[in-house]
PDB file of N, CA and C in Angstrom:
ATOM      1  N   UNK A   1      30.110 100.746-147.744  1.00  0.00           N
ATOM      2  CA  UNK A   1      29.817 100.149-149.028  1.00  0.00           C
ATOM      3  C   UNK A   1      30.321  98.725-149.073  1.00  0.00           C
ATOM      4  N   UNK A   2      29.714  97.837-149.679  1.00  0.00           N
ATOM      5  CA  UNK A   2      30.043  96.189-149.721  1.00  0.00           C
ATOM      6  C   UNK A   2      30.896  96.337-151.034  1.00  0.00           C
ATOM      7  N   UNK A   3      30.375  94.977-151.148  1.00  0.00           N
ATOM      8  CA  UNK A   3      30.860  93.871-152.080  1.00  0.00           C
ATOM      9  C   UNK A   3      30.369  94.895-154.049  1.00  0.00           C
ATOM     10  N   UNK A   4      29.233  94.779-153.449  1.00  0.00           N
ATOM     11  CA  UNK A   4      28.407  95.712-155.173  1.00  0.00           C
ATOM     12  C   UNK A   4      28.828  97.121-155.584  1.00  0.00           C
ATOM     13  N   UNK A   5      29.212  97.701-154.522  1.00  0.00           N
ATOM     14  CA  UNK A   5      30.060  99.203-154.607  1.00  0.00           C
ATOM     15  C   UNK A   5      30.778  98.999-155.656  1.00  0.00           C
ATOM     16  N   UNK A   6      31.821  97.835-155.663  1.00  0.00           N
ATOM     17  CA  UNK A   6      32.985  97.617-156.287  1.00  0.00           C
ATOM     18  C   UNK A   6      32.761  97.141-157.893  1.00  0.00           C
ATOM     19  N   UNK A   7      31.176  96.622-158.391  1.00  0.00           N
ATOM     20  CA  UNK A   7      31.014  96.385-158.922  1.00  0.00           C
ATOM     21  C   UNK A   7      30.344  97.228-159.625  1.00  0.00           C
ATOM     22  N   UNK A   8      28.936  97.435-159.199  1.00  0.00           N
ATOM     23  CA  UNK A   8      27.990  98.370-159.589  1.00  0.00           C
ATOM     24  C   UNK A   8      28.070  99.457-159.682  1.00  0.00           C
ATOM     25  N   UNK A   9      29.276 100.164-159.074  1.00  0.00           N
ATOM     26  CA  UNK A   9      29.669 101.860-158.736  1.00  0.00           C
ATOM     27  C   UNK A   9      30.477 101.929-160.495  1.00  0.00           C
ATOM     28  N   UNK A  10      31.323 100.923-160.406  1.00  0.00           N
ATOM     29  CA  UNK A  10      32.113 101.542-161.603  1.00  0.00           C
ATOM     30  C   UNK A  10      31.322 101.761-163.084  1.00  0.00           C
ATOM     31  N   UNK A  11      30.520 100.225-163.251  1.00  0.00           N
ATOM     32  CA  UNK A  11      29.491 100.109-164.349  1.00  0.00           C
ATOM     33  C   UNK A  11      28.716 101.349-164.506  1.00  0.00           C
ATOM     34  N   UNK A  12      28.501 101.823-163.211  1.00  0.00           N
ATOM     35  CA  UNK A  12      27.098 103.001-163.359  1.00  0.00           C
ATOM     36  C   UNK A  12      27.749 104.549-163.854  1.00  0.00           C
ATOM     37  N   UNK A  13      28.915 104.103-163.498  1.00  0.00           N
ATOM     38  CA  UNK A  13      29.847 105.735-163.969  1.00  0.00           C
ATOM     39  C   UNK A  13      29.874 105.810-164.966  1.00  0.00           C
ATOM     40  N   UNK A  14      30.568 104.122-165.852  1.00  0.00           N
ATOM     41  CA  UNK A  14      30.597 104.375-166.903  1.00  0.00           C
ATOM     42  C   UNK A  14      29.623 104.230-167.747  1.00  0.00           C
ATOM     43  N   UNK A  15      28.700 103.848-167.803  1.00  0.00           N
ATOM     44  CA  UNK A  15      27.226 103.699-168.722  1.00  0.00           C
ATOM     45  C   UNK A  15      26.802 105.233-168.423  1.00  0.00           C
ATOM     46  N   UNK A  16      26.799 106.053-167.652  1.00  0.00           N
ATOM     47  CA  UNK A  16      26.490 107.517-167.568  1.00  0.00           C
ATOM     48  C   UNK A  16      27.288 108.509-166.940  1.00  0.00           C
ATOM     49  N   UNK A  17      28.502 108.848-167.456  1.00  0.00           N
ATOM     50  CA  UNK A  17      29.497 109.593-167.191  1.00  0.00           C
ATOM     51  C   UNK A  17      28.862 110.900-166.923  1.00  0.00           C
ATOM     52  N   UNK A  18      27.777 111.543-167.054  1.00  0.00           N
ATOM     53  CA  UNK A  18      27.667 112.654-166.414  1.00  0.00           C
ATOM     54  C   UNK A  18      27.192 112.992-165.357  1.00  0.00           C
ATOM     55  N   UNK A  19      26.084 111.579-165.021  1.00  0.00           N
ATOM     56  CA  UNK A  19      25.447 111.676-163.585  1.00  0.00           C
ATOM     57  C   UNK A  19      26.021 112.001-162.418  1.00  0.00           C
ATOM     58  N   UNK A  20      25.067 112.526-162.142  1.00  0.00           N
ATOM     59  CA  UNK A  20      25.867 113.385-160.487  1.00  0.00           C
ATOM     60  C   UNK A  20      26.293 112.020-159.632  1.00  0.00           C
ATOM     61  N   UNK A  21      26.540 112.069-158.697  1.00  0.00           N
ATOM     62  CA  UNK A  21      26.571 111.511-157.592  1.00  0.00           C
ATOM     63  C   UNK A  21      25.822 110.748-156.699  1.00  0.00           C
ATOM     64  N   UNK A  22      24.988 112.230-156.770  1.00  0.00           N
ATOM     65  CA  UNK A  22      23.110 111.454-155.870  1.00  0.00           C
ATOM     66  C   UNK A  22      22.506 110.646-156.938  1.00  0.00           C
ATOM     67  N   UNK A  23      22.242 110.443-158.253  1.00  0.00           N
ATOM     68  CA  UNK A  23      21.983 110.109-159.216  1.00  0.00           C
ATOM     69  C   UNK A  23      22.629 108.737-159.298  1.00  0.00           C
ATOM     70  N   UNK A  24      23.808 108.717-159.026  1.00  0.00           N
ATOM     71  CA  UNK A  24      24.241 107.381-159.206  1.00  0.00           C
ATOM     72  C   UNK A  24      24.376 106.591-157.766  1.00  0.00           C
ATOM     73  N   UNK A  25      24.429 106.950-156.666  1.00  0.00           N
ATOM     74  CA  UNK A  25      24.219 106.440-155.810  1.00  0.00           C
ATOM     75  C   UNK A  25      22.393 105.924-155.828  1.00  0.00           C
ATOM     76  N   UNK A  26      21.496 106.699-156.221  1.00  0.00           N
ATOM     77  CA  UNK A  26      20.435 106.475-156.286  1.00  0.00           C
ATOM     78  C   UNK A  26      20.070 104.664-157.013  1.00  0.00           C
ATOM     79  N   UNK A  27      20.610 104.875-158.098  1.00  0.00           N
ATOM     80  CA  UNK A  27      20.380 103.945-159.472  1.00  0.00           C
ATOM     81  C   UNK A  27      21.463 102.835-158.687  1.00  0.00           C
ATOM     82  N   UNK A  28      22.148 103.252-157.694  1.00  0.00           N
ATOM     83  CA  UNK A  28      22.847 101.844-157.002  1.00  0.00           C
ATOM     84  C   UNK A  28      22.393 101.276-156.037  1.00  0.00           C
ATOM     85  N   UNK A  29      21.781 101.779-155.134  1.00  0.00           N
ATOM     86  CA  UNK A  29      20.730 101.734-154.418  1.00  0.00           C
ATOM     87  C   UNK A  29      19.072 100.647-155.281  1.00  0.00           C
ATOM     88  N   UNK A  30      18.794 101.170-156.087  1.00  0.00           N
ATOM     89  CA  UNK A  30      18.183 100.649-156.732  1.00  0.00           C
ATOM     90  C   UNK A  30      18.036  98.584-157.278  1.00  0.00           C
ATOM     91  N   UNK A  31      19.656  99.344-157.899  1.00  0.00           N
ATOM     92  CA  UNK A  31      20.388  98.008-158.180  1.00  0.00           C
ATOM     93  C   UNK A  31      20.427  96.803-157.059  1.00  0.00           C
ATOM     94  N   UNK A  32      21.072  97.719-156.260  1.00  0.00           N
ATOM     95  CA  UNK A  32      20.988  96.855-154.901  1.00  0.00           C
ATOM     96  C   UNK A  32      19.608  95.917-154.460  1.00  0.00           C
ATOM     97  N   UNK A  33      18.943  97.108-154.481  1.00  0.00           N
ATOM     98  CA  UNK A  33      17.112  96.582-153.815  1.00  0.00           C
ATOM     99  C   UNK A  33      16.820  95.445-155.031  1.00  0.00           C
ATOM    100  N   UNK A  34      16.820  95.785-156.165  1.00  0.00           N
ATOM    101  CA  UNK A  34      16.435  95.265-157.094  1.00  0.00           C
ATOM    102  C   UNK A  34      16.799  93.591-156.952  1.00  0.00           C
ATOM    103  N   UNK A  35      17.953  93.649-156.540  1.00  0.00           N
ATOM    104  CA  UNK A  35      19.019  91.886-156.785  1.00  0.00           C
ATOM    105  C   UNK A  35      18.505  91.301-155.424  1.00  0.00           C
ATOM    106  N   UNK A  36      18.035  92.140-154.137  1.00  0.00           N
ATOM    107  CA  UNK A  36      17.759  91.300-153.210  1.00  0.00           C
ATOM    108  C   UNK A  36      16.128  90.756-153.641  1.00  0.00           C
ATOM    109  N   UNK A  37      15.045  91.690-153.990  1.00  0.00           N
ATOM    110  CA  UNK A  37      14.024  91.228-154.279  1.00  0.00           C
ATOM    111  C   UNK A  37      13.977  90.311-155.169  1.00  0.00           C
ATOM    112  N   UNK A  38      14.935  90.073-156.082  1.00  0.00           N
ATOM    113  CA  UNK A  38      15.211  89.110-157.479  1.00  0.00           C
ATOM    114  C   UNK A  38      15.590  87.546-156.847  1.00  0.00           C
ATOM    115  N   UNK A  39      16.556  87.702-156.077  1.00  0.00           N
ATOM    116  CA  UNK A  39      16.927  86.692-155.499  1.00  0.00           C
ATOM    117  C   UNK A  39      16.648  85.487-154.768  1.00  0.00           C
ATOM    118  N   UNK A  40      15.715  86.462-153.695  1.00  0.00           N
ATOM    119  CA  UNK A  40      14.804  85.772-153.367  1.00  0.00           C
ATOM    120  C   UNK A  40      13.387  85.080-153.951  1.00  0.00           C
ATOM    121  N   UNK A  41      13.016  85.910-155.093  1.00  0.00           N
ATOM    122  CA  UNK A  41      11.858  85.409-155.810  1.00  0.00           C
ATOM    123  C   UNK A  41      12.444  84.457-156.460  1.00  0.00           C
ATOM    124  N   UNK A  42      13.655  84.135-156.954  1.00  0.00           N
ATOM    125  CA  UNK A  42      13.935  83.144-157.490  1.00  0.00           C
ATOM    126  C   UNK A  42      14.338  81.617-156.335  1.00  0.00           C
ATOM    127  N   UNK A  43      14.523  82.011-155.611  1.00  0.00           N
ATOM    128  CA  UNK A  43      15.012  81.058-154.494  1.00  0.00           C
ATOM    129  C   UNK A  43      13.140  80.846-153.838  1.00  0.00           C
ATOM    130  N   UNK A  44      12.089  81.511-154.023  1.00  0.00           N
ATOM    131  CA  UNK A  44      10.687  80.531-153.539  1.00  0.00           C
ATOM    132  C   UNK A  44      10.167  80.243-155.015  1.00  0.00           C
ATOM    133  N   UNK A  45      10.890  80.560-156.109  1.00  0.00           N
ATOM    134  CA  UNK A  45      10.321  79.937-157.503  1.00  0.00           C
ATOM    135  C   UNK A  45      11.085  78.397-157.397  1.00  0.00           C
ATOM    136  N   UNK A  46      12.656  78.291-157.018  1.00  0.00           N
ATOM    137  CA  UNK A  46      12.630  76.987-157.318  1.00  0.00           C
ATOM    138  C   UNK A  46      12.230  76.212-156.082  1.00  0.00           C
ATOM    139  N   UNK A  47      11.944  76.880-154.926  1.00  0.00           N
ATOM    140  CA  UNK A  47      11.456  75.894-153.807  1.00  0.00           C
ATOM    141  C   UNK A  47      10.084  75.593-154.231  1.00  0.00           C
ATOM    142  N   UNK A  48       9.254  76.371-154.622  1.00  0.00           N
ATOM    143  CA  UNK A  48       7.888  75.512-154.931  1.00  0.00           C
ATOM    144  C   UNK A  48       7.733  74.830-156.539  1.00  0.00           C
ATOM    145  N   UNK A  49       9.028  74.774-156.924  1.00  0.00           N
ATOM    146  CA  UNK A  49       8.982  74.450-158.173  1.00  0.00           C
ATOM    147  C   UNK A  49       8.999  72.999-158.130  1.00  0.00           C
ATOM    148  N   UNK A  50      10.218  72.621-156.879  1.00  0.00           N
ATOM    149  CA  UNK A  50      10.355  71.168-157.099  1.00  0.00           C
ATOM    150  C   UNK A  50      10.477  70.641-155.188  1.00  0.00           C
ATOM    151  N   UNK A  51      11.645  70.991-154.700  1.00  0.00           N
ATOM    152  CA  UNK A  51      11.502  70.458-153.376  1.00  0.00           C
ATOM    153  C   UNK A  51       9.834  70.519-152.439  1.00  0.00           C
ATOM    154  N   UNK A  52       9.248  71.577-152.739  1.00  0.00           N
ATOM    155  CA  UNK A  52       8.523  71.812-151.812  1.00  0.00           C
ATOM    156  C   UNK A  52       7.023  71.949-152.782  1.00  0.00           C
ATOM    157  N   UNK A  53       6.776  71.750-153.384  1.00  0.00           N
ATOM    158  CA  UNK A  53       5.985  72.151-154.542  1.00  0.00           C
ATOM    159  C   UNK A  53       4.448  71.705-153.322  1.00  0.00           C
ATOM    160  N   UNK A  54       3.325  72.271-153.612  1.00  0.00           N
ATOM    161  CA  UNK A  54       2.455  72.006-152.944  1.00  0.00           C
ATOM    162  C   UNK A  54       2.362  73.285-151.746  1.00  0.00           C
ATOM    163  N   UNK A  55       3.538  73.414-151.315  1.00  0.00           N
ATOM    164  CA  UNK A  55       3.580  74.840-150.019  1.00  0.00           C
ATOM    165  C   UNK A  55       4.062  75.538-150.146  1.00  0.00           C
ATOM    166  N   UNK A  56       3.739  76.342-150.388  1.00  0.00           N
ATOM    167  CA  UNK A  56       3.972  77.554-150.765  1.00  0.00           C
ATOM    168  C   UNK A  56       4.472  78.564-149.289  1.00  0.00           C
ATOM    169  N   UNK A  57       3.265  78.303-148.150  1.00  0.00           N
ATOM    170  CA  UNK A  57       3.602  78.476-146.913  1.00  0.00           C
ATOM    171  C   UNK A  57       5.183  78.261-146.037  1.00  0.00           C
ATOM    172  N   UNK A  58       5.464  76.891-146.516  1.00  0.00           N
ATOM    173  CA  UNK A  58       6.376  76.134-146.058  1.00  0.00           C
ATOM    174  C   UNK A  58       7.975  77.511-146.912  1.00  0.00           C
ATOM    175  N   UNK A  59       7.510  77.278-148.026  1.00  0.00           N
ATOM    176  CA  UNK A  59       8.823  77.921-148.907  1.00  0.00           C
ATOM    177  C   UNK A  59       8.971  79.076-148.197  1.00  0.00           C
ATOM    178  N   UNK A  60       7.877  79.961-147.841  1.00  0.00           N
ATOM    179  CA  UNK A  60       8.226  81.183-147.493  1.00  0.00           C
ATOM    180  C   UNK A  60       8.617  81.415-146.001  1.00  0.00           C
ATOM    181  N   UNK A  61       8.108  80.370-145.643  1.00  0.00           N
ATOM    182  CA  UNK A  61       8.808  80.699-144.079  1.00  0.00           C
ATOM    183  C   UNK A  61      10.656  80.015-144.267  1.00  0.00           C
ATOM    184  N   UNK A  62      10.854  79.412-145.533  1.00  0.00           N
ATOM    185  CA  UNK A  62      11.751  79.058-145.380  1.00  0.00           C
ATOM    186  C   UNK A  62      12.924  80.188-146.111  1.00  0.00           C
ATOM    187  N   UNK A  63      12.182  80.889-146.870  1.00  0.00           N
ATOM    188  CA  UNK A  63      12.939  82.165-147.793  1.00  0.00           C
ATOM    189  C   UNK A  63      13.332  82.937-146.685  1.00  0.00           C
ATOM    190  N   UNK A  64      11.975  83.229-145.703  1.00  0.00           N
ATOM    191  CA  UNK A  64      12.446  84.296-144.695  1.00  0.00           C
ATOM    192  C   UNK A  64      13.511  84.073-143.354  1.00  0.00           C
ATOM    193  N   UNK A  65      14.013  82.568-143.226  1.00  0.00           N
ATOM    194  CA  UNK A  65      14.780  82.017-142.605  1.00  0.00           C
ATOM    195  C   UNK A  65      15.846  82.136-143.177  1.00  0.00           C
ATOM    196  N   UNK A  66      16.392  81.744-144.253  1.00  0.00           N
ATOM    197  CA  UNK A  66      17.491  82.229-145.312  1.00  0.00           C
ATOM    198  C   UNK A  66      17.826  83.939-144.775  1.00  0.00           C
ATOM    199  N   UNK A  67      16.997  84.586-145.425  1.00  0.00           N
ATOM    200  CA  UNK A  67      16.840  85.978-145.325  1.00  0.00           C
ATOM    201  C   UNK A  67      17.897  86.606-144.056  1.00  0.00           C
ATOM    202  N   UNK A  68      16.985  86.108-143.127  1.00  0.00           N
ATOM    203  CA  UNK A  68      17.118  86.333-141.685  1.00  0.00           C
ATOM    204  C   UNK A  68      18.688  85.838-141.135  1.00  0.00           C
ATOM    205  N   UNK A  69      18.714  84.544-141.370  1.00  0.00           N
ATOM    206  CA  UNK A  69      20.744  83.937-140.897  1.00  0.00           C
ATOM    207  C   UNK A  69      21.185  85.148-142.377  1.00  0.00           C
ATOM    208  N   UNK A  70      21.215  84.992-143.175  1.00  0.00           N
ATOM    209  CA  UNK A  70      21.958  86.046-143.897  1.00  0.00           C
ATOM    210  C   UNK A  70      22.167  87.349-143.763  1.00  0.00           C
ATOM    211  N   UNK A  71      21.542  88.164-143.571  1.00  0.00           N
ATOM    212  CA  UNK A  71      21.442  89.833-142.542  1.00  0.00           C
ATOM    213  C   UNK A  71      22.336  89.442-141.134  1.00  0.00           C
ATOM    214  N   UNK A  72      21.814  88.203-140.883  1.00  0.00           N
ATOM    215  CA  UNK A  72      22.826  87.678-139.341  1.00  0.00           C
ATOM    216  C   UNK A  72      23.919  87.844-139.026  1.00  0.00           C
ATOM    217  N   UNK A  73      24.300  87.159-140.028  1.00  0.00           N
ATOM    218  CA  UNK A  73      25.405  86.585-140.584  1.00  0.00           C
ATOM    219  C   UNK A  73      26.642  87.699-140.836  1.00  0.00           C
ATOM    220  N   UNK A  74      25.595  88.795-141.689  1.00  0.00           N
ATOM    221  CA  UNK A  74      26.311  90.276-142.380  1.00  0.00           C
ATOM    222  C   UNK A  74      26.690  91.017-141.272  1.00  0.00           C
ATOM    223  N   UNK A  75      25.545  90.979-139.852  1.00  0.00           N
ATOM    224  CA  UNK A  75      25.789  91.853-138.780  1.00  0.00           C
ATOM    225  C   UNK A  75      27.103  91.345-137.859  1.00  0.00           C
ATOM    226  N   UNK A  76      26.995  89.858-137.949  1.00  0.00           N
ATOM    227  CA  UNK A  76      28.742  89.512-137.075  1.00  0.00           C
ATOM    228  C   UNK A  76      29.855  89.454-137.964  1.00  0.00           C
ATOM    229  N   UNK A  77      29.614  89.904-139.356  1.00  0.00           N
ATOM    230  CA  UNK A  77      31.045  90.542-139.880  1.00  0.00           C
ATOM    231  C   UNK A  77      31.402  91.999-139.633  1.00  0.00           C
ATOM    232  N   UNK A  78      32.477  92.822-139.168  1.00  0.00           N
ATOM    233  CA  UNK A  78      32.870  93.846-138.835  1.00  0.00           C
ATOM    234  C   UNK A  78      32.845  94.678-140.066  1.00  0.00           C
ATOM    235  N   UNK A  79      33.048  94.311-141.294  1.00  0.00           N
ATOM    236  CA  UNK A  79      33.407  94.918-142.624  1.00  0.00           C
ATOM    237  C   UNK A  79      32.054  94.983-143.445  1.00  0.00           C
ATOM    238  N   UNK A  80      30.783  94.522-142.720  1.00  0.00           N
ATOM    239  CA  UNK A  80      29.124  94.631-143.154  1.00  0.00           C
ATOM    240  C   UNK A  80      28.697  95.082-141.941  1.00  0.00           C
ATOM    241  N   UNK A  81      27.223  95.287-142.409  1.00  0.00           N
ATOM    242  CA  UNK A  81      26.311  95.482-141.550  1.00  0.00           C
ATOM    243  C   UNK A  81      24.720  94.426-142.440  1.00  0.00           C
ATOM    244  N   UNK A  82      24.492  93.994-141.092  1.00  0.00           N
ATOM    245  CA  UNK A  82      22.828  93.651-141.164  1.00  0.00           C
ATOM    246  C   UNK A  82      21.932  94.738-141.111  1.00  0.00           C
ATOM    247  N   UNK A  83      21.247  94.298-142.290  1.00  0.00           N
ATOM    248  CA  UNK A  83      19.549  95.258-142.600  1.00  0.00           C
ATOM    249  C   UNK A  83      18.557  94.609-142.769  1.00  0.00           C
ATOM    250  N   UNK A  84      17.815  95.159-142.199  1.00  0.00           N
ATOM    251  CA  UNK A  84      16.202  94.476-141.803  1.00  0.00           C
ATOM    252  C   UNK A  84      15.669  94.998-143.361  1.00  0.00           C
ATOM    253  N   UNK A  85      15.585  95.870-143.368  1.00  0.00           N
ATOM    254  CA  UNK A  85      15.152  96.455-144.960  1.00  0.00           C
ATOM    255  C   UNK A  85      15.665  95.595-145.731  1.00  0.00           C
ATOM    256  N   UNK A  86      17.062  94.690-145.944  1.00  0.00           N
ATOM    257  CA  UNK A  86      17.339  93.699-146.826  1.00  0.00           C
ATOM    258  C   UNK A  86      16.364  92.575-146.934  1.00  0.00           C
ATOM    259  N   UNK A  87      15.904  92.508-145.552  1.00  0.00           N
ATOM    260  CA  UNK A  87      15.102  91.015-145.152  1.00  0.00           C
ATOM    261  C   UNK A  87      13.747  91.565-145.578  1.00  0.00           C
ATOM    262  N   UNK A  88      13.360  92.750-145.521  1.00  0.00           N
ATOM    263  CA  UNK A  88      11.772  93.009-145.884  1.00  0.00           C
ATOM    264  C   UNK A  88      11.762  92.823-147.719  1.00  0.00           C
ATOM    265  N   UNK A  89      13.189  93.471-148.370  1.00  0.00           N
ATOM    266  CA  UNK A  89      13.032  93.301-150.013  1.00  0.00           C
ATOM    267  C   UNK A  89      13.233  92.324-149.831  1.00  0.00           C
ATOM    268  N   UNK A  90      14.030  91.187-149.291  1.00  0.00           N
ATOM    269  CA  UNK A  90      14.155  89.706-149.806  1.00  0.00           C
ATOM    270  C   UNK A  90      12.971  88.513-149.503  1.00  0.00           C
ATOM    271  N   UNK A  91      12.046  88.714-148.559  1.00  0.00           N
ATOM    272  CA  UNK A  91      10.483  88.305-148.358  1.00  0.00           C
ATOM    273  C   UNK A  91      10.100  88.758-149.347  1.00  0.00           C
ATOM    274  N   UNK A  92      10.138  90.081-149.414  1.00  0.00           N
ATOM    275  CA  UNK A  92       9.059  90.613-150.708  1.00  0.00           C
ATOM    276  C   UNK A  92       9.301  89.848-151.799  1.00  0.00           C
ATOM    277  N   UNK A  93      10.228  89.750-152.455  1.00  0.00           N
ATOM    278  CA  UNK A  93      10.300  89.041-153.590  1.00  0.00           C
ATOM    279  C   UNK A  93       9.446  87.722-153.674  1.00  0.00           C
ATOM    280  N   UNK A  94      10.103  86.799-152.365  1.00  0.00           N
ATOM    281  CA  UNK A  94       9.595  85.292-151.816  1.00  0.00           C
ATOM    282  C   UNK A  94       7.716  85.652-152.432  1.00  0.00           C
ATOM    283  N   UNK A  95       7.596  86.248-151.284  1.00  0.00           N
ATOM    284  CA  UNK A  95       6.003  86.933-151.158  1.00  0.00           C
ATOM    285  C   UNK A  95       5.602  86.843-152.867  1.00  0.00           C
ATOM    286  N   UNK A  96       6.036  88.033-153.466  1.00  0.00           N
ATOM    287  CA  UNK A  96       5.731  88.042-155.061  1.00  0.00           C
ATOM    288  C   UNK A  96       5.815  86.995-155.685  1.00  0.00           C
ATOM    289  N   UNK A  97       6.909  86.689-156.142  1.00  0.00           N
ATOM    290  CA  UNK A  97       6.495  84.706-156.630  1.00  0.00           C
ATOM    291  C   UNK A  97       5.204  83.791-155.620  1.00  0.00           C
ATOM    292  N   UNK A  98       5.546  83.394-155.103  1.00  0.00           N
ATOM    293  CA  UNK A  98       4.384  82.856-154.712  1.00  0.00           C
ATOM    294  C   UNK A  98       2.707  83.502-154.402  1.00  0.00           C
ATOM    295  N   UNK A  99       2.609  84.949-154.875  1.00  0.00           N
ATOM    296  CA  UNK A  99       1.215  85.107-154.589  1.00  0.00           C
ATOM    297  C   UNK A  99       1.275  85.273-156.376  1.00  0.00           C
ATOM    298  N   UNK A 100       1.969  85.585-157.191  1.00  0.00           N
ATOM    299  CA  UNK A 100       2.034  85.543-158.672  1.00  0.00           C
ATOM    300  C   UNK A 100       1.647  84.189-159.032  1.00  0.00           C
ATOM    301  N   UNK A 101       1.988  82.715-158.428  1.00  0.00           N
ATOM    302  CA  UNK A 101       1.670  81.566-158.310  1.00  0.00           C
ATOM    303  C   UNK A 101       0.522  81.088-157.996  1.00  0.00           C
ATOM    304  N   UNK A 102      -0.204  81.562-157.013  1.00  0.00           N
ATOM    305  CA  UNK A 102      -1.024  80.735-156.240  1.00  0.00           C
ATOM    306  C   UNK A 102      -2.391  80.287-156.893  1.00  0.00           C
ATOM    307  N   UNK A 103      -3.120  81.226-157.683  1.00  0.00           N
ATOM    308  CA  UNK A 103      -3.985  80.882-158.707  1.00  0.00           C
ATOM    309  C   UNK A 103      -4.069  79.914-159.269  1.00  0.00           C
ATOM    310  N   UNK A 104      -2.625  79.533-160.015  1.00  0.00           N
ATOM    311  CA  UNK A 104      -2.309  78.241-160.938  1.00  0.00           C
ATOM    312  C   UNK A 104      -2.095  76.990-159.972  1.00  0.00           C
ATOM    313  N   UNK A 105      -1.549  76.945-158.670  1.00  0.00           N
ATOM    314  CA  UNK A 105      -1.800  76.059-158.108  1.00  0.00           C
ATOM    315  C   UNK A 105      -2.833  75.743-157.343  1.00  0.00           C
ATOM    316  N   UNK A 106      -3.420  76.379-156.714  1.00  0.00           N
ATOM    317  CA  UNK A 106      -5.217  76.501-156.473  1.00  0.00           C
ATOM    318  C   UNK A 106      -5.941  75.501-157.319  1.00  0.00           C
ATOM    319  N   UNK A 107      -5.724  75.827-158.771  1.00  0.00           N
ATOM    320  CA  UNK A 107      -7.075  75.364-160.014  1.00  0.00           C
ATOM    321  C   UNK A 107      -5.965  73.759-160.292  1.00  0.00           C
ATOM    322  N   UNK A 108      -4.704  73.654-160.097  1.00  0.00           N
ATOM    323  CA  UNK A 108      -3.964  72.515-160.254  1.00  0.00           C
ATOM    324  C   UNK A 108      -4.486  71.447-159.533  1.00  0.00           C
ATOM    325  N   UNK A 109      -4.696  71.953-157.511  1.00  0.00           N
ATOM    326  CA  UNK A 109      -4.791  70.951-157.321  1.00  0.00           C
ATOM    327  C   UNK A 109      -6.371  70.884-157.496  1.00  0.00           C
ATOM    328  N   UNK A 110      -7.489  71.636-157.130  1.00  0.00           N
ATOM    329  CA  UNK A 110      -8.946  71.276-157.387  1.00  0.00           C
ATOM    330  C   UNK A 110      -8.818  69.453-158.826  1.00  0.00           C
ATOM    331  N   UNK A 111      -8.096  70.224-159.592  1.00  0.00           N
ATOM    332  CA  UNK A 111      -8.373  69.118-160.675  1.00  0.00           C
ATOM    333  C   UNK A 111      -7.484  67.650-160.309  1.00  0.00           C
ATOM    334  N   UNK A 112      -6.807  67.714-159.676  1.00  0.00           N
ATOM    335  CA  UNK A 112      -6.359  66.602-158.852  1.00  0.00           C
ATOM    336  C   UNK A 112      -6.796  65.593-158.194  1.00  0.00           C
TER     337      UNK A 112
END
């Protein structure tokens, strides 16, 4: 268990003191997935918002580079582990913002 165990474990006990175990490990799990997909959608919202605006391409190969040294990063600490499943929810997110986007910038630049 990381860093969110310590956080998210206690909150979830106490907002539902009767839930089992699997139940709350579940809904932490959740939590978990939830903040990496979040994170990253917010990190290719502000890359095509302002640095990179126009590529969308560019942002996401750059989300999934982030992604990637970070899982890295987790695997040469002894007290983590690297997950590829982190790096697939944290693209995904990237992915979701920018295909939630692409429409509006499509018809942006035509009128350009």
């Amino acid at each position: 268990m990381g860093r969110t165990a310590v956080v998210i474990g206690p909150l979830l006990r106490r907002l539902a003191p009767n839930a089992s175990d699997d139940t709350l490990a579940h809904w932490h799990d959740l939590a978990r997935w939830s903040s990496h997909f979040a994170e990253y959608g917010m990190l290719a919202l502000v890359l095509i918002w302002r640095p990179l605006r126009g590529r969308p391409l560019l942002a996401l190969l750059l989300c999934l580079a982030v992604a990637l040294l970070d899982e890295g990063l987790q695997a040469l600490n002894p007290t983590r582990t690297g997950d590829f499943f982190d790096v697939s929810l944290d693209f995904g997110g990237a992915v979701a913002v920018v295909a939630l986007g692409l429409p509006s910038w499509a018809s942006a630049r035509r009128g350009a």
